[in-house]
N, C-alpha and C. Protein backbone atom coordinates (compact mmCIF):
# COMPACT_ATOMS: atom_id res chain seq x y z
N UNK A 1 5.32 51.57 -6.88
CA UNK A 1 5.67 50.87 -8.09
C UNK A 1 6.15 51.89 -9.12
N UNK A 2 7.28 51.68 -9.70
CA UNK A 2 7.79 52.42 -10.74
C UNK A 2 7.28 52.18 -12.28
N UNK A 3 7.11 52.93 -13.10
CA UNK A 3 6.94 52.98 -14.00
C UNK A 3 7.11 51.80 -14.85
N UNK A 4 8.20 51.78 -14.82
CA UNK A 4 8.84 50.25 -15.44
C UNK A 4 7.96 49.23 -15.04
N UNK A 5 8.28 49.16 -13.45
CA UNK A 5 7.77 47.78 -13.02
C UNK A 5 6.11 47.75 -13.64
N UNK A 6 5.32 49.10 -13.36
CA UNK A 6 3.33 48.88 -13.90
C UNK A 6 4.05 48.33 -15.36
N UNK A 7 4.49 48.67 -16.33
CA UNK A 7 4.14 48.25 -17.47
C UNK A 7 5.33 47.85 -18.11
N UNK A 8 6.24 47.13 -18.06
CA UNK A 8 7.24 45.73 -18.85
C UNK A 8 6.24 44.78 -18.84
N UNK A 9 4.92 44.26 -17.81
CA UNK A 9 4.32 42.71 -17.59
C UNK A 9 3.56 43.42 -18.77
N UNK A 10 3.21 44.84 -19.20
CA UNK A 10 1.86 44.93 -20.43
C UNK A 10 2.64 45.63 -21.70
N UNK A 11 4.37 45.20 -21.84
CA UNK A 11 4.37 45.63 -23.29
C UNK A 11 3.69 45.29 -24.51
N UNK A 12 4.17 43.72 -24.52
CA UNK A 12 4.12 42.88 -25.72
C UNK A 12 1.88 43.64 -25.86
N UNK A 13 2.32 43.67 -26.91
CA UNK A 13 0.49 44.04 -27.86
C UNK A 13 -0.19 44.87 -26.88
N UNK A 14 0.54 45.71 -26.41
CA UNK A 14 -0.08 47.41 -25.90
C UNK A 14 -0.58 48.02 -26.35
N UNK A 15 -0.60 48.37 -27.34
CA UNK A 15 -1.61 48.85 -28.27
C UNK A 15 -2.55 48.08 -28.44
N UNK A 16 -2.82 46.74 -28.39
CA UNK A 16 -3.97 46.30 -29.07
C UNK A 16 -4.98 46.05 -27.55
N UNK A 17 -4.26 46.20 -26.66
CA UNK A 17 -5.22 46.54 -25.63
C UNK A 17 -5.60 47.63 -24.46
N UNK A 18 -4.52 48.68 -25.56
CA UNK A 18 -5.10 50.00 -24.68
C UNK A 18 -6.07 50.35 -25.57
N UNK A 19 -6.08 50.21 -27.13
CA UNK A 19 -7.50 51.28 -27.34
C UNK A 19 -8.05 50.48 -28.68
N UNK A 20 -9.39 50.43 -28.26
CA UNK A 20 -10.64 49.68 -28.65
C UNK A 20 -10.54 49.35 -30.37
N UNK A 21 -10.10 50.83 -30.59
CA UNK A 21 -10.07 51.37 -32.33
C UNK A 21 -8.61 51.92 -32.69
N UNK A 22 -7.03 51.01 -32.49
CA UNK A 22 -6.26 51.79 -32.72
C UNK A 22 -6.04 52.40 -34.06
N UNK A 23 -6.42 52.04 -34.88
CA UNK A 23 -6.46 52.33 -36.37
C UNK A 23 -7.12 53.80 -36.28
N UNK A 24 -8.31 53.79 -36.09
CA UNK A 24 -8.87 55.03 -36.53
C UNK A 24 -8.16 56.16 -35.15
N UNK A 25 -8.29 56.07 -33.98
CA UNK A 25 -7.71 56.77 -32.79
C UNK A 25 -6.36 57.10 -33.02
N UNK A 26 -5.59 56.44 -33.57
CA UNK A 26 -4.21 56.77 -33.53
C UNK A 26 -3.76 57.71 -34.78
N UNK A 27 -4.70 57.39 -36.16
CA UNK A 27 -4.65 58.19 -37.18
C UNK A 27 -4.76 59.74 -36.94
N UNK A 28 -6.13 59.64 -35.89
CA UNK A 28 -6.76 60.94 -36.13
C UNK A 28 -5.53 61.51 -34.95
N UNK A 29 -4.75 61.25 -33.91
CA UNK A 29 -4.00 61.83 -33.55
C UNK A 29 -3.00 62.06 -34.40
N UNK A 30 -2.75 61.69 -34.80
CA UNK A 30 -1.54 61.83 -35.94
C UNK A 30 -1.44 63.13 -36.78
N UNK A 31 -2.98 63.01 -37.44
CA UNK A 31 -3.58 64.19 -38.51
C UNK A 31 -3.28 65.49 -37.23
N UNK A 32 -3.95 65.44 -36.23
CA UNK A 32 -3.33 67.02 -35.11
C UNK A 32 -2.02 66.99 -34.96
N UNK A 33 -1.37 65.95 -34.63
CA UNK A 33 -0.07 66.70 -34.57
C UNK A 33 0.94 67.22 -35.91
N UNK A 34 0.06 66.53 -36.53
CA UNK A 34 0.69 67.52 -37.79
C UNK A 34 -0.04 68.65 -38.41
N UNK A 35 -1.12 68.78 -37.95
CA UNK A 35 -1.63 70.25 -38.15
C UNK A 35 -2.02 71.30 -37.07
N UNK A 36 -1.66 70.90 -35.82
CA UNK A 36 -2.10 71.92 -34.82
C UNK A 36 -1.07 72.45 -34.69
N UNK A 37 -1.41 74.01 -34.04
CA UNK A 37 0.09 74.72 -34.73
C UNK A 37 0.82 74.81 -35.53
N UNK A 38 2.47 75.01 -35.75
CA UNK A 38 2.75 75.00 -36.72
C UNK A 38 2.59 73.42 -37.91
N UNK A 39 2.50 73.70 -38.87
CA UNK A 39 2.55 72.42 -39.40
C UNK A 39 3.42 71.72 -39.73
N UNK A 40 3.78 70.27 -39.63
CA UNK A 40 4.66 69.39 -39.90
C UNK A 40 4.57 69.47 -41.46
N UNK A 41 5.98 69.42 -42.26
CA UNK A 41 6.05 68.95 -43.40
C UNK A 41 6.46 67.11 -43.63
N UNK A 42 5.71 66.58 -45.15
CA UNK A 42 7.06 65.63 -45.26
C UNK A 42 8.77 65.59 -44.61
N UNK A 43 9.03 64.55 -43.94
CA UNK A 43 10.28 64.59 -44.11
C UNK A 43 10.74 65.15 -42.71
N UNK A 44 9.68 65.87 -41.95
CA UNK A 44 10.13 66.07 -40.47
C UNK A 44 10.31 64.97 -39.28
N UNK A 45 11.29 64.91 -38.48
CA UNK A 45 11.54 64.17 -37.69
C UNK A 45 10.84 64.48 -36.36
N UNK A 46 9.84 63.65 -35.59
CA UNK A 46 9.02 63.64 -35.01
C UNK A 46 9.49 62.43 -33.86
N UNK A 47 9.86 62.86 -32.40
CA UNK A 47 10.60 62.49 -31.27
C UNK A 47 8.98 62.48 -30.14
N UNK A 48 8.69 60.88 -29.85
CA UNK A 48 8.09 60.45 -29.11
C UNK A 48 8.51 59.80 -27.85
N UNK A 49 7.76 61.21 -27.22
CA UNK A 49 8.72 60.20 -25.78
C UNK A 49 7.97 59.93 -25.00
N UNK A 50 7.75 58.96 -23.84
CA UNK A 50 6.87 57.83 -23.71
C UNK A 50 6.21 56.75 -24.60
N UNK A 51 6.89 56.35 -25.47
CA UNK A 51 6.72 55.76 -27.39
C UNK A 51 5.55 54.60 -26.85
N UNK A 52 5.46 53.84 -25.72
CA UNK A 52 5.29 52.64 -25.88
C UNK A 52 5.15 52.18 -26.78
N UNK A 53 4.81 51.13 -27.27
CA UNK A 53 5.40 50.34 -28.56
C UNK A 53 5.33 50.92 -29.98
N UNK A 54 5.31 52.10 -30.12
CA UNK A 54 5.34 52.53 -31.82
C UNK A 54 6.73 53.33 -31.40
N UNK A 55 6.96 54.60 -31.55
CA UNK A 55 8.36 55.08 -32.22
C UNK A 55 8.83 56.24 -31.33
N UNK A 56 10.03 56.25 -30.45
CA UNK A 56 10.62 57.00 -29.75
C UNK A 56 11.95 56.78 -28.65
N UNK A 57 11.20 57.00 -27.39
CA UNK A 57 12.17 56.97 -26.11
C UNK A 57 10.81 56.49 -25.08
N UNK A 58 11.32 55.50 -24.34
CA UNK A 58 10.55 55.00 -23.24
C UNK A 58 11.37 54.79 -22.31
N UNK A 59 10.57 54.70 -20.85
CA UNK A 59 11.56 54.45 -19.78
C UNK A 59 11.73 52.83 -19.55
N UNK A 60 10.69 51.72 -20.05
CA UNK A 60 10.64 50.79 -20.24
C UNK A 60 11.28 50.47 -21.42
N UNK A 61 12.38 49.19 -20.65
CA UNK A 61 12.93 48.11 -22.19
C UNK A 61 11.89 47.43 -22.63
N UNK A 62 11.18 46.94 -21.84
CA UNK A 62 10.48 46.13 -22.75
C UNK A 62 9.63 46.37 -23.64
N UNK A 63 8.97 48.00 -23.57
CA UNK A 63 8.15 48.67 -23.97
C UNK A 63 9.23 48.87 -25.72
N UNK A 64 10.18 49.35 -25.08
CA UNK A 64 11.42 49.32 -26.84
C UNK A 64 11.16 48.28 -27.13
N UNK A 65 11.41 47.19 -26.46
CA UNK A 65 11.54 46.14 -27.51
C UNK A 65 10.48 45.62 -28.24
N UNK A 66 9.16 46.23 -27.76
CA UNK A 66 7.98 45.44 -28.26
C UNK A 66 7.89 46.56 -29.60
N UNK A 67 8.47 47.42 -29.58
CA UNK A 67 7.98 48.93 -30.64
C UNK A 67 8.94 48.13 -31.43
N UNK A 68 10.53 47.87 -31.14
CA UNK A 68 11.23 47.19 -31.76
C UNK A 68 10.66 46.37 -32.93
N UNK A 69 10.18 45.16 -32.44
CA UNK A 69 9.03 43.86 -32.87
C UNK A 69 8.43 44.92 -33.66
N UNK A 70 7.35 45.42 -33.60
CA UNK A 70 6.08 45.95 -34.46
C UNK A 70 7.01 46.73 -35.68
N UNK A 71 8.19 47.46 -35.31
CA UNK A 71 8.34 48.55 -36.29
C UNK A 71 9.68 47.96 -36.99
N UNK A 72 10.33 46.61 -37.26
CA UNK A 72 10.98 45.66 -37.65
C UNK A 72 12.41 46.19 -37.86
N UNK A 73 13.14 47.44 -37.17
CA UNK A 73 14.39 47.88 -37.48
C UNK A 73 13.57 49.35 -38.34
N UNK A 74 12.54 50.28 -38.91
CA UNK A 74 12.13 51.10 -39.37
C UNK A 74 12.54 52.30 -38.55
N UNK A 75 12.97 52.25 -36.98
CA UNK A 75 13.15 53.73 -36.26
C UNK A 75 14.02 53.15 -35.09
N UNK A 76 14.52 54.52 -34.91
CA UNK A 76 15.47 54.29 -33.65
C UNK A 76 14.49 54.55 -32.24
N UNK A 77 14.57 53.11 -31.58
CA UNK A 77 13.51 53.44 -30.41
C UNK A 77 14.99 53.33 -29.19
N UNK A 78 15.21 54.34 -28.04
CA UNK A 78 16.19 54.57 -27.20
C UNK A 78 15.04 54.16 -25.95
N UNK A 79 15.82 53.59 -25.19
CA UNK A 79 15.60 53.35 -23.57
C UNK A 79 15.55 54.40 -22.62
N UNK A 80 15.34 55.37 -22.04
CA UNK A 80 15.72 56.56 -21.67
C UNK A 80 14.57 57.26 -20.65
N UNK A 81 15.03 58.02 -19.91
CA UNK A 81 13.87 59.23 -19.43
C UNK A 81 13.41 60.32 -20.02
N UNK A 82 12.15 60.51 -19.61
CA UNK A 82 11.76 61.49 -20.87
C UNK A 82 11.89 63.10 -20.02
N UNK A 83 12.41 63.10 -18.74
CA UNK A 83 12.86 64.39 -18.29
C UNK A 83 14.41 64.38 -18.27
N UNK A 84 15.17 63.40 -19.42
CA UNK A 84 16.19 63.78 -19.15
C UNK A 84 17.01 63.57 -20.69
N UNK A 85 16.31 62.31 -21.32
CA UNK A 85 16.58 62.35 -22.58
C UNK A 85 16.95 63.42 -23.53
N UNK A 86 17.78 63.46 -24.28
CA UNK A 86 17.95 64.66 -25.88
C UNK A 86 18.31 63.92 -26.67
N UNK A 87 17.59 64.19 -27.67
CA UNK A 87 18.62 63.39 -28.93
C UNK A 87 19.42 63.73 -29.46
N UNK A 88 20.56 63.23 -30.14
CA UNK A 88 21.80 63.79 -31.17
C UNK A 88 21.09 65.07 -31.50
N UNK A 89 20.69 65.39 -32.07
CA UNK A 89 19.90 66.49 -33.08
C UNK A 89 19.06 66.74 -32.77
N UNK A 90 18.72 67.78 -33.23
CA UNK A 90 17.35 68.68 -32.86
C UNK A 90 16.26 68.20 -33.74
N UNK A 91 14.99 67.98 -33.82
CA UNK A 91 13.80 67.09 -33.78
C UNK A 91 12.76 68.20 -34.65
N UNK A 92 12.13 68.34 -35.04
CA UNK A 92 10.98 69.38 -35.71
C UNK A 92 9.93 68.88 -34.85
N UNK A 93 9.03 68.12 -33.98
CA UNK A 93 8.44 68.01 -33.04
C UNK A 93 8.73 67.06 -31.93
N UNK A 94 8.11 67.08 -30.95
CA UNK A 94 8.07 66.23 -30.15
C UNK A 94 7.23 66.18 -29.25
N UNK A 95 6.49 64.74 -29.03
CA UNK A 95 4.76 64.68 -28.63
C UNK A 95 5.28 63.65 -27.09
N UNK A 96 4.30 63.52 -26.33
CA UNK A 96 3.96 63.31 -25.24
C UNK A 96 2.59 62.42 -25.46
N UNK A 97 2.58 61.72 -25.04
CA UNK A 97 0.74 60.73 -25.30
C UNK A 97 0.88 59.67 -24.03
N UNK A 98 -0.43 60.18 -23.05
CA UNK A 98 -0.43 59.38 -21.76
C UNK A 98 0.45 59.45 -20.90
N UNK A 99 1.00 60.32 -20.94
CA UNK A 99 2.62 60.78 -20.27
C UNK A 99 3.08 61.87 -19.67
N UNK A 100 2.78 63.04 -19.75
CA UNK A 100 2.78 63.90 -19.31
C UNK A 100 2.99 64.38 -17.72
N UNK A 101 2.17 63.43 -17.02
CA UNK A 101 1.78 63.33 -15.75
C UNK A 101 3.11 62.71 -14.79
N UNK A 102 3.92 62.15 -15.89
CA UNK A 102 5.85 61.57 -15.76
C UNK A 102 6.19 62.41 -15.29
N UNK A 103 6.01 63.68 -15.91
CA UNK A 103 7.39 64.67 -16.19
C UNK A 103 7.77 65.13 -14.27
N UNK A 104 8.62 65.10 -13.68
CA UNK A 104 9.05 65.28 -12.51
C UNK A 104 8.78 66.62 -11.82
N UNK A 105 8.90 68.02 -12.87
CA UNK A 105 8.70 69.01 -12.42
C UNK A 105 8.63 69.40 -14.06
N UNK A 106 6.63 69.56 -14.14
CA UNK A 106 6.51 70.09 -15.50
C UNK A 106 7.20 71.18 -16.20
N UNK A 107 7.42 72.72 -15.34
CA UNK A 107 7.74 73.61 -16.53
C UNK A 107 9.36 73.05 -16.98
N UNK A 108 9.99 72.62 -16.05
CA UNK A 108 11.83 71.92 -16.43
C UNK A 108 11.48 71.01 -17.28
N UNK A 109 10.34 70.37 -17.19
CA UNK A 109 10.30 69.43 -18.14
C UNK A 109 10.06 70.44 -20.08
N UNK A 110 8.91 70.99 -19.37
CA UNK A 110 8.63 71.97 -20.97
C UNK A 110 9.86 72.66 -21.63
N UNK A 111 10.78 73.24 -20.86
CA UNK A 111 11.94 73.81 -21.21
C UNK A 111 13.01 73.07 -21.90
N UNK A 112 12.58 71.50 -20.90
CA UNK A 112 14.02 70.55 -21.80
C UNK A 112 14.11 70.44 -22.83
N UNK A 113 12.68 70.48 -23.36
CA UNK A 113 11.88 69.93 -24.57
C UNK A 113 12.14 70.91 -25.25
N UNK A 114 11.89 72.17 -24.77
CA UNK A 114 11.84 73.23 -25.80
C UNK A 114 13.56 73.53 -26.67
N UNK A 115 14.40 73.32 -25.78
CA UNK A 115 15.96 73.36 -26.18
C UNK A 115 16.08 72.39 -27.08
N UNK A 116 15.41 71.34 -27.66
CA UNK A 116 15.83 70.60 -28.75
C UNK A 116 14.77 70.36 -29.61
N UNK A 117 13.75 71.09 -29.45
CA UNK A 117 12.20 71.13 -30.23
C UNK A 117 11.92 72.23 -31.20
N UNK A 118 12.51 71.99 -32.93
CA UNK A 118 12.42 73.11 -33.57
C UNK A 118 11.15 73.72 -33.74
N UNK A 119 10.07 72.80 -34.03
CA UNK A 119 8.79 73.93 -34.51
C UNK A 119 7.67 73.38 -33.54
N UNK A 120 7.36 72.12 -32.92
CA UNK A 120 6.41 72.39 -31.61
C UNK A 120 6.63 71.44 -30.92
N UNK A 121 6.06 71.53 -29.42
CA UNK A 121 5.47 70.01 -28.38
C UNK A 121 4.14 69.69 -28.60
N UNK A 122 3.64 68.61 -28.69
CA UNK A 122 2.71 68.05 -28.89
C UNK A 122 1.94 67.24 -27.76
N UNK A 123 1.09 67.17 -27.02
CA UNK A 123 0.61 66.78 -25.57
C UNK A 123 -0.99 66.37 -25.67
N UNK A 124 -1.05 65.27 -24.67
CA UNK A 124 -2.51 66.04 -24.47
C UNK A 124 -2.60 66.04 -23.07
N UNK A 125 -3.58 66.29 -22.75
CA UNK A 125 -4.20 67.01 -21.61
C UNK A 125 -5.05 67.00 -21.04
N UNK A 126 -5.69 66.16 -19.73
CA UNK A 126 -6.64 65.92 -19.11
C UNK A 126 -6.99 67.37 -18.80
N UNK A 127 -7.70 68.46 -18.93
CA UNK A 127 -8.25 69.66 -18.25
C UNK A 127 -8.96 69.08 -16.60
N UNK A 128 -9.07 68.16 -16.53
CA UNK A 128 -9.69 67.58 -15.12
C UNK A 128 -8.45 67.12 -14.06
N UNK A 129 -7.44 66.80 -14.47
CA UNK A 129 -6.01 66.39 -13.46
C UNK A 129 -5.17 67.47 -13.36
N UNK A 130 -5.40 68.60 -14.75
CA UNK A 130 -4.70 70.00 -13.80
C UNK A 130 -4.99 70.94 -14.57
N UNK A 131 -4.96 72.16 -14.35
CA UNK A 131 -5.95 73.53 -14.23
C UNK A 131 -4.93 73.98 -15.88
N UNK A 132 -6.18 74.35 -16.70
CA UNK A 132 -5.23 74.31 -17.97
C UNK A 132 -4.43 75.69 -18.09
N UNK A 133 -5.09 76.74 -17.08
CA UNK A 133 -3.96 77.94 -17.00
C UNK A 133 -2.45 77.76 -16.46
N UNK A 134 -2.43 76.54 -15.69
CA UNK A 134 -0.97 76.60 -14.91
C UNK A 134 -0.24 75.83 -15.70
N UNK A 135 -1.07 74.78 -16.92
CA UNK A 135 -0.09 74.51 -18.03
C UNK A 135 0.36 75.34 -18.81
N UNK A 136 -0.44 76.31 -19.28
CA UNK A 136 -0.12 77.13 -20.46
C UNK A 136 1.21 78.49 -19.86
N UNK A 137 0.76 78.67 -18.58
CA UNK A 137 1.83 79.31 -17.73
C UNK A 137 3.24 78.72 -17.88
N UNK A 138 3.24 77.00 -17.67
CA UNK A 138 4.53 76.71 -17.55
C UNK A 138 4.86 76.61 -18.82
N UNK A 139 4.12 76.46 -20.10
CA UNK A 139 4.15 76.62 -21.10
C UNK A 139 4.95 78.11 -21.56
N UNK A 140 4.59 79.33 -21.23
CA UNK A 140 4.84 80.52 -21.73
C UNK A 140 6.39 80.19 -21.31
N UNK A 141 6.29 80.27 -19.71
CA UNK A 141 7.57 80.31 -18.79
C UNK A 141 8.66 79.30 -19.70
N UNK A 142 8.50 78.30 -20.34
CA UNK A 142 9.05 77.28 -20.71
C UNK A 142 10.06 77.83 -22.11
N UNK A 143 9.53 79.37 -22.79
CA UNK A 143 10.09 79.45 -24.04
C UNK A 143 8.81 79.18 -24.84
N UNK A 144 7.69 78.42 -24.83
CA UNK A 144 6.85 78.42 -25.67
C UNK A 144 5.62 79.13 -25.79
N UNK A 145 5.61 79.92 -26.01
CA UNK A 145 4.46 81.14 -25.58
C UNK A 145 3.03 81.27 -26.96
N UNK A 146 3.58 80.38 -27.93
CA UNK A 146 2.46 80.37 -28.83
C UNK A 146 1.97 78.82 -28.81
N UNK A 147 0.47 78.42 -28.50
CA UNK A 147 -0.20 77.73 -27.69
C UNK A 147 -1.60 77.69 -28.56
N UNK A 148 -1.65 76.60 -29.27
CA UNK A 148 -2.88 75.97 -29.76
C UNK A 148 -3.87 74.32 -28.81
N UNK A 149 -4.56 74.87 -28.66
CA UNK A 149 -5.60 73.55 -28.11
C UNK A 149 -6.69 72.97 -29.22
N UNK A 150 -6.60 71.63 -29.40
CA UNK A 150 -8.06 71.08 -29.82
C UNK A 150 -8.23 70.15 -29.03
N UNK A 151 -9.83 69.94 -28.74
CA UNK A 151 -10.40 69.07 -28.11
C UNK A 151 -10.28 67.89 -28.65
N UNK A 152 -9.93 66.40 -28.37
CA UNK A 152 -9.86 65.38 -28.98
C UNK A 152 -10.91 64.20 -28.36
N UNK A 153 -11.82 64.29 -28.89
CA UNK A 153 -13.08 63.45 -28.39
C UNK A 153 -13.30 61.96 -28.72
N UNK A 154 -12.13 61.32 -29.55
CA UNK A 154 -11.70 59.97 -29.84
C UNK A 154 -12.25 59.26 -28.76
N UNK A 155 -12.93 58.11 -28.75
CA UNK A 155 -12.36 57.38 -27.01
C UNK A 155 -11.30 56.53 -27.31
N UNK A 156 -10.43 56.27 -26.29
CA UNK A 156 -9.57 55.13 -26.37
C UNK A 156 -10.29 53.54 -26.38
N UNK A 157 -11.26 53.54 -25.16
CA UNK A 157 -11.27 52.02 -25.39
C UNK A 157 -12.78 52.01 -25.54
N UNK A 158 -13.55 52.59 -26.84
CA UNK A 158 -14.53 52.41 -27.27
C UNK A 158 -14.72 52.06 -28.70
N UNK A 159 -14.87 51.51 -29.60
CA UNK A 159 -14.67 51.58 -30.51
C UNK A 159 -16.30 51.83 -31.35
N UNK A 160 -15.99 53.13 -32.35
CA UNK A 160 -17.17 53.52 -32.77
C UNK A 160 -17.35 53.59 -33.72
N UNK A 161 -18.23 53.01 -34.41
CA UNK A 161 -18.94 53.04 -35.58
C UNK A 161 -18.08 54.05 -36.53
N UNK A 162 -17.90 53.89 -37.96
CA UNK A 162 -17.30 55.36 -38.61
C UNK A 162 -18.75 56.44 -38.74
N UNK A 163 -19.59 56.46 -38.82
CA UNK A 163 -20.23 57.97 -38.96
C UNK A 163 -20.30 58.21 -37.39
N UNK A 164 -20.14 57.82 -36.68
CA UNK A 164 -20.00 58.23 -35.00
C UNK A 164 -18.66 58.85 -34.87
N UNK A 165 -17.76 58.38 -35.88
CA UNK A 165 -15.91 58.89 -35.66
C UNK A 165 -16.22 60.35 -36.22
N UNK A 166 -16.89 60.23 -37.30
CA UNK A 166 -16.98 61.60 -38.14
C UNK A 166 -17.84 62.75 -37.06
N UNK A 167 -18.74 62.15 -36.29
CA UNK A 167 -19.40 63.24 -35.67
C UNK A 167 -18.47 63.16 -34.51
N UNK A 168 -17.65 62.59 -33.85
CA UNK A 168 -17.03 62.89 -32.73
C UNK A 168 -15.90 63.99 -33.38
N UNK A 169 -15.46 63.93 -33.99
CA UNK A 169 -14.13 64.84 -34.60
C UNK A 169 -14.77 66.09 -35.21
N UNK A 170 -15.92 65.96 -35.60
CA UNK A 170 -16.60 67.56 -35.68
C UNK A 170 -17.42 68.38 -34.40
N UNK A 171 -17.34 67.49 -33.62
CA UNK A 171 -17.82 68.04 -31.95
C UNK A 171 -16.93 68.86 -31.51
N UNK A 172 -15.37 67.98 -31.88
CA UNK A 172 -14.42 68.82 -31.27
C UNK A 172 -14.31 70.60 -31.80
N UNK A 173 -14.66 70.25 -32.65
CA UNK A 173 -14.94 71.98 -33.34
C UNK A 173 -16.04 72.54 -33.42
N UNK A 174 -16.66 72.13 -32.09
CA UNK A 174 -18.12 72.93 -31.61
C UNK A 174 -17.57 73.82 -30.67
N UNK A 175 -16.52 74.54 -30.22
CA UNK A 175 -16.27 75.60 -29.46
C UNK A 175 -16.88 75.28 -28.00
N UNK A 176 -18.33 76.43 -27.29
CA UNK A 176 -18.55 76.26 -26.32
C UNK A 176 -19.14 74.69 -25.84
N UNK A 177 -20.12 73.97 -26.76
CA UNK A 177 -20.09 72.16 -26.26
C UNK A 177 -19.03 71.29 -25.85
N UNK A 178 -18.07 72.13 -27.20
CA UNK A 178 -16.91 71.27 -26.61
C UNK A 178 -16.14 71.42 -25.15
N UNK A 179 -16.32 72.85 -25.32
CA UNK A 179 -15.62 72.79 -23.40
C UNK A 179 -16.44 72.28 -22.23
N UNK A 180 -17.89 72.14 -23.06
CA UNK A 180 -18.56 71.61 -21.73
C UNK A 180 -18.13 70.43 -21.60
N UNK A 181 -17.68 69.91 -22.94
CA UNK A 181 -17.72 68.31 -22.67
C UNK A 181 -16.40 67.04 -21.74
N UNK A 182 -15.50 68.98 -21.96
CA UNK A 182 -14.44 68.53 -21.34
C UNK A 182 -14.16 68.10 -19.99
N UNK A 183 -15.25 69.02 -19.32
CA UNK A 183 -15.53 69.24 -17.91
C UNK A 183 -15.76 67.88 -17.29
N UNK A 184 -16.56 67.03 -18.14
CA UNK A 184 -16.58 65.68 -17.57
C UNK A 184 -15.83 64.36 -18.41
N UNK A 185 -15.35 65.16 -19.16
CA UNK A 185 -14.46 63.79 -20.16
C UNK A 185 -13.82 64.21 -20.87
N UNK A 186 -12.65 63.13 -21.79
CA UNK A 186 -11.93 63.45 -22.93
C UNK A 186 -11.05 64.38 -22.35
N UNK A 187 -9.97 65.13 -23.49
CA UNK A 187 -8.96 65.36 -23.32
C UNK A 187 -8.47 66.61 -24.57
N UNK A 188 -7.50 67.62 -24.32
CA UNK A 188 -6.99 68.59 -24.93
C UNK A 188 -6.30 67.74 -25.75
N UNK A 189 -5.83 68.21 -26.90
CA UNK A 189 -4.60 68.41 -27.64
C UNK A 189 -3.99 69.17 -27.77
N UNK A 190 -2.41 69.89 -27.08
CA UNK A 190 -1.78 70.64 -27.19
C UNK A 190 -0.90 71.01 -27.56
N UNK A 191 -0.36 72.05 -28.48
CA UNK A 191 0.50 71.96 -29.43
C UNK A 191 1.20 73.12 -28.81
N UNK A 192 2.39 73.49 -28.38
CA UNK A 192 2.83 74.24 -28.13
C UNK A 192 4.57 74.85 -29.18
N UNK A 193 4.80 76.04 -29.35
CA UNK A 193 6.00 76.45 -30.21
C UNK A 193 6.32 78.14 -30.04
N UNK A 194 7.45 77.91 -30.07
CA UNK A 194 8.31 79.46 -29.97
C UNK A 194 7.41 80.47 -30.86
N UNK A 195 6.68 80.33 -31.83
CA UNK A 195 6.30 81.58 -32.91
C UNK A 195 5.84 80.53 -34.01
């Protein structure tokens, strides 16, 4: 089954049933990709590819059209592959979310990205589906050799209490707990950029 075919039947309100708490989960990703690594200013253009229904490039139409619906004419959402896509112009980031695992042959993929990606890539990262040295490898190899990680301990389809949000997002900046915690759950945030 292709990509398309798993998910056109689950565009329409994808978000509201991939994760438990999209409000608070999607914020706090937001806040890292604009501060891990270099930092995003106002006014930077930020290229999501695998968008499902909020703002980018998907390989699914229907997945555009439902971002379409939610985001009422506000962004240009393109139909496209995300190992093959570029946009007109060069982008000040560009993030990856649940997607990664697409890319056909990761470091070609990191490189594509990197040729139209002014200040970083943005990812995350199961440390349990692949060995985080052979990312950061295809990472270097890719042109991007300066490489920030935070742990992102959000759950997707849990939704938690707010003083439980506040202690999960300060876990992530427990250093050695946090890597233990990775070992059996949750996920990197990776920000990768030229300098």
């Amino acid at each position: 089954m292709t990509s398309e075919e798993k998910y056109a039947p689950q565009a329409e309100a994808w978000t509201e049933r991939q994760y438990a708490d999209a409000a608070a989960y999607l914020a706090h990703r937001a806040e890292l990709v604009v501060a891990l690594g270099p930092r995003l200013r106002p006014g930077d253009e930020v290229l999501d590819l695998a968008c499902g229904d909020y703002r980018g490039v998907d390989s699914t139409p229907e997945m555009v059209a439902a971002a379409r619906n939610r985001l009422a004419g506000d962004a240009e959402l393109v139909v496209g592959d995300l190992d093959e896509y570029e946009p007109p112009d060069p982008v000040a980031a560009t993030t990856v979310f649940r997607a990664i695992y697409y890319a056909r042959e990761r470091r070609a993929f990191f490189a594509h990205v990197a040729g139209f990606t002014e200040r970083k890539l943005v990812f995350d990262l199961n440390p349990r589906q692949y060995r985080l040295d052979d990312v950061l490898a295809d990472l270097r190899a890719a042109g991007l050799p300066h490489i920030s990680l935070r742990p992102f301990f959000l759950p997707q389809s849990v939704a938690l209490p707010r003083p439980l949000v506040a202690v999960a997002k300060a876990l992530e900046r427990s250093g050695p707990p946090a890597r233990l915690a990775l070992r059996v759950r949750f996920t990197y945030l990776v920000a990768a950029s030229r300098g």
